[in-house]
PDB file of N, CA and C in Angstrom:
ATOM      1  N   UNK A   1       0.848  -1.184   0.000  1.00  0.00           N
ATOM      2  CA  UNK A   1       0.000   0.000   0.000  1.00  0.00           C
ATOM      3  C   UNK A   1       0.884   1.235   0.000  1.00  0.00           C
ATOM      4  N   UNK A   2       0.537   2.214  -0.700  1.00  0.00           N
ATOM      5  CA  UNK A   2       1.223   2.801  -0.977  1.00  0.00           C
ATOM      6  C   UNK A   2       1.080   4.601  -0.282  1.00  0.00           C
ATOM      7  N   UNK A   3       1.801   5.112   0.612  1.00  0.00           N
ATOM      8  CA  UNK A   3       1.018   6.174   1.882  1.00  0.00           C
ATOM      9  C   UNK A   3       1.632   7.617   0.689  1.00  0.00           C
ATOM     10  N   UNK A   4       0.582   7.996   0.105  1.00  0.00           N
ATOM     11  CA  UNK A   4       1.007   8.794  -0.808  1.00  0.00           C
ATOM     12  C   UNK A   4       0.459  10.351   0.288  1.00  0.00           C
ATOM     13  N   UNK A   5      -0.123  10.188   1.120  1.00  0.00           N
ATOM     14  CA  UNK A   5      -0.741  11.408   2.155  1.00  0.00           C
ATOM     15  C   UNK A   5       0.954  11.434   2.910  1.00  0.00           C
ATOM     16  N   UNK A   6       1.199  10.185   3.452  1.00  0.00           N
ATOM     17  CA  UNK A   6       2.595  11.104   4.414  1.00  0.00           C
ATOM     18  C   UNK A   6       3.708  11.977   3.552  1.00  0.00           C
ATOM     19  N   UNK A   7       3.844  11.491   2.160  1.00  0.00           N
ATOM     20  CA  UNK A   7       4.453  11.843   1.156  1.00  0.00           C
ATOM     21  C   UNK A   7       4.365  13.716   1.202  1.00  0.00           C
ATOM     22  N   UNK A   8       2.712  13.669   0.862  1.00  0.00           N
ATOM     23  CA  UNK A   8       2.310  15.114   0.698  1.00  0.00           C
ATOM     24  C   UNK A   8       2.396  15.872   1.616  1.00  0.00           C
ATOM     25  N   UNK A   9       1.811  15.428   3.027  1.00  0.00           N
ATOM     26  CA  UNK A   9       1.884  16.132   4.191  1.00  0.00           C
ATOM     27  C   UNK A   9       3.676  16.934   4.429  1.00  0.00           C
ATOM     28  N   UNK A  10       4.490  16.178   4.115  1.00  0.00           N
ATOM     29  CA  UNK A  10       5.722  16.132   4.629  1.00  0.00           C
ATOM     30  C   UNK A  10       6.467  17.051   3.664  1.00  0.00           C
ATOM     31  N   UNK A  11       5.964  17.304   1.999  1.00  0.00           N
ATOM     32  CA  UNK A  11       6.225  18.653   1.317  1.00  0.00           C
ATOM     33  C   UNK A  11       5.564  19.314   1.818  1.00  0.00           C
ATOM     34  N   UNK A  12       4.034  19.049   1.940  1.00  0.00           N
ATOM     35  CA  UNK A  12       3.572  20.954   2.200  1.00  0.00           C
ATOM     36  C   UNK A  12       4.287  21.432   3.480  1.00  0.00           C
ATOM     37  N   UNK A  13       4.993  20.426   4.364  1.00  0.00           N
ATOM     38  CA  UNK A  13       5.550  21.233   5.584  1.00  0.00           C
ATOM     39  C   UNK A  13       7.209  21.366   5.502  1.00  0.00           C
ATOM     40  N   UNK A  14       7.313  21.443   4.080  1.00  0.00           N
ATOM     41  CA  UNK A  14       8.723  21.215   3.607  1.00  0.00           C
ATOM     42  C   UNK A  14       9.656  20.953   4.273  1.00  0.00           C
ATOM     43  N   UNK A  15       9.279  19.605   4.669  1.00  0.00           N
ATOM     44  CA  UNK A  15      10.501  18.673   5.566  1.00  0.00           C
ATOM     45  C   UNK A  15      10.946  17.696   4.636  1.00  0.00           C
ATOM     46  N   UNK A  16      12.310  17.195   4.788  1.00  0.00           N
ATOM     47  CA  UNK A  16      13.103  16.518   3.599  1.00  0.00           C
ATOM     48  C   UNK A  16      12.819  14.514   4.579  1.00  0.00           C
ATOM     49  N   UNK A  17      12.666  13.624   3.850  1.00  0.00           N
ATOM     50  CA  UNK A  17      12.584  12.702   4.411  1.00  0.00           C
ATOM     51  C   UNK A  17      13.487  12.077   6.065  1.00  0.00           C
ATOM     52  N   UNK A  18      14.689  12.863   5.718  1.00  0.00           N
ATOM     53  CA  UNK A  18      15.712  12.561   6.663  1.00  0.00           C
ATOM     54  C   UNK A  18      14.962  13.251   7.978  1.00  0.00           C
ATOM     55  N   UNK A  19      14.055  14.233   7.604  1.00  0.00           N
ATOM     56  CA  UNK A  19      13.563  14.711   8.716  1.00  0.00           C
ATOM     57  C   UNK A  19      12.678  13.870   9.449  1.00  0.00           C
ATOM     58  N   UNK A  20      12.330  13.590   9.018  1.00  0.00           N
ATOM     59  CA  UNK A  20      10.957  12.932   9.140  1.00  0.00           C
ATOM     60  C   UNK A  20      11.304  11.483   9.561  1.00  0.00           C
ATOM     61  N   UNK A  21      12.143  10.959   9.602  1.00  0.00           N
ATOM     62  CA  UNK A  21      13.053   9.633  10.205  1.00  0.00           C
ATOM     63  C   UNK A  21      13.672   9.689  10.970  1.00  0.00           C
ATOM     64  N   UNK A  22      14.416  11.598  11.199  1.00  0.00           N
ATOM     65  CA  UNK A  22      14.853  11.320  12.570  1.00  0.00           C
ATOM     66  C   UNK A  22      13.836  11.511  13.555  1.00  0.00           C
ATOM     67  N   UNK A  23      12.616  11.987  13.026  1.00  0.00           N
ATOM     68  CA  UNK A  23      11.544  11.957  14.112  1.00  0.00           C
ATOM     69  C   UNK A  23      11.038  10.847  14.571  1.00  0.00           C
ATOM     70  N   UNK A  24      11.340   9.638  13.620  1.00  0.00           N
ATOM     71  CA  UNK A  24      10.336   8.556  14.047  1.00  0.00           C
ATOM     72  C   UNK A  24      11.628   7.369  14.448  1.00  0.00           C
ATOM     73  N   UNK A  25      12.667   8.314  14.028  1.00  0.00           N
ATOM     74  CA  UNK A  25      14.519   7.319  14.820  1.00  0.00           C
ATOM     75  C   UNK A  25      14.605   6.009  14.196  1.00  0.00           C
ATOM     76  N   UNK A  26      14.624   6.022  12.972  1.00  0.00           N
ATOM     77  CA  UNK A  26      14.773   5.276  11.259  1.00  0.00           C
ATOM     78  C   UNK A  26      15.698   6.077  10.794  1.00  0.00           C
ATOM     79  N   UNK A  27      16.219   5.128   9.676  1.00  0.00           N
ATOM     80  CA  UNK A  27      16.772   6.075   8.738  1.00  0.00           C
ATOM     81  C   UNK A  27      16.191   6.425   7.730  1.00  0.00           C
ATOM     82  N   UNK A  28      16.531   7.543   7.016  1.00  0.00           N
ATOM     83  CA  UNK A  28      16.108   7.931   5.279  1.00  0.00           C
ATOM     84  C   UNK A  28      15.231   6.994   4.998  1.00  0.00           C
ATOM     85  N   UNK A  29      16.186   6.198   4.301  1.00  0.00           N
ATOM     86  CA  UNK A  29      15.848   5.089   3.539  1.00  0.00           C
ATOM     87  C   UNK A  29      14.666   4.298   3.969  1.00  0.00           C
ATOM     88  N   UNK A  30      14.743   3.643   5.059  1.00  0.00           N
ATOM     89  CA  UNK A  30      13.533   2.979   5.622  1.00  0.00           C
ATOM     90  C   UNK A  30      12.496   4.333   5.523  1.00  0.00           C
ATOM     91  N   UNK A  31      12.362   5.061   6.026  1.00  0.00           N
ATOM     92  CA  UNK A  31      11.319   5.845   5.788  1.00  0.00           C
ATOM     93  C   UNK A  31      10.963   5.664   4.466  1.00  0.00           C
ATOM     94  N   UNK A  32      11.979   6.144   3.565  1.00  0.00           N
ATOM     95  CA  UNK A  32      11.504   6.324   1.845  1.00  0.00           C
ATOM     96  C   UNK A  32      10.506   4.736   2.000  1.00  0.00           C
ATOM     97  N   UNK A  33      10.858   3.851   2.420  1.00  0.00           N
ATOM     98  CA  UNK A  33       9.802   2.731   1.609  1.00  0.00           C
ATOM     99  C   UNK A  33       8.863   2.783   2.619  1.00  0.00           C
ATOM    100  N   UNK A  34       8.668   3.573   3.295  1.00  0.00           N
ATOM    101  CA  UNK A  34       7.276   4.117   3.751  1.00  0.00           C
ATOM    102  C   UNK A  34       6.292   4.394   3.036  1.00  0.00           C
ATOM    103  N   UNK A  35       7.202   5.737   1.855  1.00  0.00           N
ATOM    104  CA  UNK A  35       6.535   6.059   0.893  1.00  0.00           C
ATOM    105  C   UNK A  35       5.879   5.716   0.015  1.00  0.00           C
ATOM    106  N   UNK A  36       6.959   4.889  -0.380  1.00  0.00           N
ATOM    107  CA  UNK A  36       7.031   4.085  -1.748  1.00  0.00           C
ATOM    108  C   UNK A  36       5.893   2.794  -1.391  1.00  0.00           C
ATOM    109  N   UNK A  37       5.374   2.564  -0.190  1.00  0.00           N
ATOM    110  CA  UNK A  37       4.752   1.208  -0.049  1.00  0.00           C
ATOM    111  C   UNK A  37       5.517  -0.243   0.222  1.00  0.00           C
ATOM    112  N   UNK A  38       6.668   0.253   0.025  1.00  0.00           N
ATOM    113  CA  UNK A  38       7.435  -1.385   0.234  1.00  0.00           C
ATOM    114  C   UNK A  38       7.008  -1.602   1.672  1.00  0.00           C
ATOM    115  N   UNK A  39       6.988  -1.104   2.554  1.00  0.00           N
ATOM    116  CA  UNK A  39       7.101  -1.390   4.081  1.00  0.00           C
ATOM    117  C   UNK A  39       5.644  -0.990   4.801  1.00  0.00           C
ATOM    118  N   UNK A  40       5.259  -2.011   5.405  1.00  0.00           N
ATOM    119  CA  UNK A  40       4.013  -1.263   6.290  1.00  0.00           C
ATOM    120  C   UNK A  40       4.302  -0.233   7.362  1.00  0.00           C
ATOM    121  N   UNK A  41       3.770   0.615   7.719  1.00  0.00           N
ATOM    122  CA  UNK A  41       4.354   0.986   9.181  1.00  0.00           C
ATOM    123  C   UNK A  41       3.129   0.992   9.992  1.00  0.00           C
ATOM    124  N   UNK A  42       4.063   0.760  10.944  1.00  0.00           N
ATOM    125  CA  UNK A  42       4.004   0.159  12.556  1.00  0.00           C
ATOM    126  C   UNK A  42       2.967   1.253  12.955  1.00  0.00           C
ATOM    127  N   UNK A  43       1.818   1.042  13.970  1.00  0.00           N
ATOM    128  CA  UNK A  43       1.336   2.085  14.344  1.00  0.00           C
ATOM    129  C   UNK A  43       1.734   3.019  15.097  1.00  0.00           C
ATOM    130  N   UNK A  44       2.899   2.432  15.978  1.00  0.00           N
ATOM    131  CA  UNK A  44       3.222   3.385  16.713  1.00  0.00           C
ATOM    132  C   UNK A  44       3.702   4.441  15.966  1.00  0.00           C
ATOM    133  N   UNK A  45       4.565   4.368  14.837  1.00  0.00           N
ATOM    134  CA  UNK A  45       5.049   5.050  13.828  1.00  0.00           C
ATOM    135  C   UNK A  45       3.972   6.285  13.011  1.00  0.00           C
ATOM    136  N   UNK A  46       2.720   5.721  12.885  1.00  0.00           N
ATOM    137  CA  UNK A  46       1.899   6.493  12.581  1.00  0.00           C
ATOM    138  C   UNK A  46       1.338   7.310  13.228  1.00  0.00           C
ATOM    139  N   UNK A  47       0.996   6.819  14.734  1.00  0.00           N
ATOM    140  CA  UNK A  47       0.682   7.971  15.737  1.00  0.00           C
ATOM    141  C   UNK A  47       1.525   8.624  16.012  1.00  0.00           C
ATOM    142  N   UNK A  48       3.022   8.808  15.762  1.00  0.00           N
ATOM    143  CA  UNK A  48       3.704   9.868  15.965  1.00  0.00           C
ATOM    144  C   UNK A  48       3.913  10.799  15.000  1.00  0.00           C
ATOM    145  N   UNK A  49       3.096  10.092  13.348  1.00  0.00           N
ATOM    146  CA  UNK A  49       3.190  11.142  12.278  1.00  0.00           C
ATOM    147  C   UNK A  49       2.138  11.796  12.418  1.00  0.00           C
ATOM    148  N   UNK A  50       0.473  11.116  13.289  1.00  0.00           N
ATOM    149  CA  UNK A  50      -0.487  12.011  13.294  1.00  0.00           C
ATOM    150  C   UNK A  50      -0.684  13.147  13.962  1.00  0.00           C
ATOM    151  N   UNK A  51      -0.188  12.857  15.126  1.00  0.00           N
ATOM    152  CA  UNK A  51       0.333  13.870  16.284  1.00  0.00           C
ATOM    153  C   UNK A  51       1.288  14.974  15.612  1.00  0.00           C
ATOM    154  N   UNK A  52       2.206  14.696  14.886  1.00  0.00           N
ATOM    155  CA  UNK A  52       3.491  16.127  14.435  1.00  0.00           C
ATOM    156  C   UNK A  52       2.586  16.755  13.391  1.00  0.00           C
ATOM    157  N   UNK A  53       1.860  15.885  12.639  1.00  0.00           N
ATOM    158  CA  UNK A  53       1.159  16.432  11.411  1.00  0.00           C
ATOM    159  C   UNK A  53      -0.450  17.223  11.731  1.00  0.00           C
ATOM    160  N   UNK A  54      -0.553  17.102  13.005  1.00  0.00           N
ATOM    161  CA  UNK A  54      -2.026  17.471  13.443  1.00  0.00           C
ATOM    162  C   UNK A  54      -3.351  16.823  13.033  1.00  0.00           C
ATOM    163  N   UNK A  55      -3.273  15.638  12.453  1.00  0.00           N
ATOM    164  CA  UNK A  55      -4.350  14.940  11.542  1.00  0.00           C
ATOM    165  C   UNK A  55      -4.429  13.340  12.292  1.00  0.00           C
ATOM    166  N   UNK A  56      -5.165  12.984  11.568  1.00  0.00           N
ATOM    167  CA  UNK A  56      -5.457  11.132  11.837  1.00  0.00           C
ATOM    168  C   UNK A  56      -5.232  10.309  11.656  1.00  0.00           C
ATOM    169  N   UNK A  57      -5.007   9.352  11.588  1.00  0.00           N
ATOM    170  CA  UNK A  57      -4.298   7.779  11.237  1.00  0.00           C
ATOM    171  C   UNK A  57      -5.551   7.548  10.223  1.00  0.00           C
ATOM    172  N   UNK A  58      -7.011   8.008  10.262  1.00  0.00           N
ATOM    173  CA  UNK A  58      -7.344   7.648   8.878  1.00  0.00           C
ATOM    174  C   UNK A  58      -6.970   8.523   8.517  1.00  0.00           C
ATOM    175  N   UNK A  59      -6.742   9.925   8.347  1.00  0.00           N
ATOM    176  CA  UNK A  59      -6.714  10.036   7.171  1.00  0.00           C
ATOM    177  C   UNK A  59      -5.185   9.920   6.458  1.00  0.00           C
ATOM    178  N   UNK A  60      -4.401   9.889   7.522  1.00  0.00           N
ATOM    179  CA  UNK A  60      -2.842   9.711   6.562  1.00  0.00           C
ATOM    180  C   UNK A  60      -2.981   8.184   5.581  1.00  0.00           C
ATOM    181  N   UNK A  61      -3.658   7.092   5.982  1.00  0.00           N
ATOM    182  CA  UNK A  61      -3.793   5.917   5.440  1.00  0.00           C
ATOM    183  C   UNK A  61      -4.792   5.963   4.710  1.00  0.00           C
ATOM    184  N   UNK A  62      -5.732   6.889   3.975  1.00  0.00           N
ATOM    185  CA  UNK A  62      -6.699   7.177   3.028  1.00  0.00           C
ATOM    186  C   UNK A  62      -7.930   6.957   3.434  1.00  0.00           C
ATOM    187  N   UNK A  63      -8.520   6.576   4.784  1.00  0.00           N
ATOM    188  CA  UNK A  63      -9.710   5.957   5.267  1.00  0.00           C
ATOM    189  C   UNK A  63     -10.835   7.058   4.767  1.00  0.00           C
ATOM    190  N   UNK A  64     -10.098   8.349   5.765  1.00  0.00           N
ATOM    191  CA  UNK A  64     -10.982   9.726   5.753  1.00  0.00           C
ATOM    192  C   UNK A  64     -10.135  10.833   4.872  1.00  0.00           C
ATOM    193  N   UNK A  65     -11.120  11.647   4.202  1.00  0.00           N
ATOM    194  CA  UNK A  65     -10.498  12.438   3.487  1.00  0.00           C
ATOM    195  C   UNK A  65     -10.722  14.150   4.715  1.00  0.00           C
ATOM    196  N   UNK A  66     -10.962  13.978   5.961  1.00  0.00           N
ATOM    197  CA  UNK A  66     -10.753  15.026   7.174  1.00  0.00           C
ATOM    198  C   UNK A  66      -9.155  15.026   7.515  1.00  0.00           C
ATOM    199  N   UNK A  67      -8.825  16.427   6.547  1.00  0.00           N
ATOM    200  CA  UNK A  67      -7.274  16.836   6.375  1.00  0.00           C
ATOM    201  C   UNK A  67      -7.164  17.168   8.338  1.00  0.00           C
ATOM    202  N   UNK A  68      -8.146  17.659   8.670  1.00  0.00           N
ATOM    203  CA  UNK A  68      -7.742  18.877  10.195  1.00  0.00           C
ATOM    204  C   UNK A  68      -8.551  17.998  11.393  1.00  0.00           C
ATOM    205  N   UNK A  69      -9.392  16.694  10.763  1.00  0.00           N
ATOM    206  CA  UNK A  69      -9.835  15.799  12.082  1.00  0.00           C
ATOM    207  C   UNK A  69     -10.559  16.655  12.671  1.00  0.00           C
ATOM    208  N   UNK A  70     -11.405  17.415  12.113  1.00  0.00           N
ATOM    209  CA  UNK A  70     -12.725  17.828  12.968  1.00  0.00           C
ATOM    210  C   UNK A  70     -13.854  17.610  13.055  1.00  0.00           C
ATOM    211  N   UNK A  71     -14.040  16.380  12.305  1.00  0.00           N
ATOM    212  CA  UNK A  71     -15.510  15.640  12.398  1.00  0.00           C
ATOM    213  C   UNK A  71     -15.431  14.864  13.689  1.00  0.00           C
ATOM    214  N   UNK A  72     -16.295  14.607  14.438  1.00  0.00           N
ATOM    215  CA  UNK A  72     -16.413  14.203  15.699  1.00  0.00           C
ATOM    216  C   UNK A  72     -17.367  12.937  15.510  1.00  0.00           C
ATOM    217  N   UNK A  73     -17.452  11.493  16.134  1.00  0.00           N
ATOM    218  CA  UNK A  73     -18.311  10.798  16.302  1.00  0.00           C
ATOM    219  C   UNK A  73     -19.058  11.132  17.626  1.00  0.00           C
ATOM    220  N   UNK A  74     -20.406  11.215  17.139  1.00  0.00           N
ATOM    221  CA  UNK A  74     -21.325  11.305  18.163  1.00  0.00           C
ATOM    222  C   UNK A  74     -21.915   9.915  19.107  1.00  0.00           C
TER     223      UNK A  74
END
């Protein structure tokens, strides 16, 4: 599967991948096949991209298209 949202998120906040791996304490590379889909990631990995990115684990994984997570279940 292929996480084409962490991809985008991570230009519009023009951070270079290396950034974004030392946040999650990976290297580059493993991150890149984040991108690319070779590699699943781990949830813990994702809740620390939803949290820096301000958004949701659906929607970085395509579930929800709520960029800012302000729909609420009632």
């Amino acid at each position: 599967m292929k996480f084409k949202r962490i991809k985008d998120l991570r230009e519009d906040n023009d951070k270079y991948q290396k950034d974004i791996a030392k946040l999650l304490g990976i290297s580059q590379q493993y991150y890149s096949e984040y991108e690319k889909g070779n590699r699943t990631i781990p949830i813990q990995h994702l809740i620390t991209l939803a949290k820096y990115y301000k958004t949701s684990i659906d929607y970085l994984v395509g579930i929800s298209d709520d960029k800012d997570n302000k729909k609420h279940i009632s």
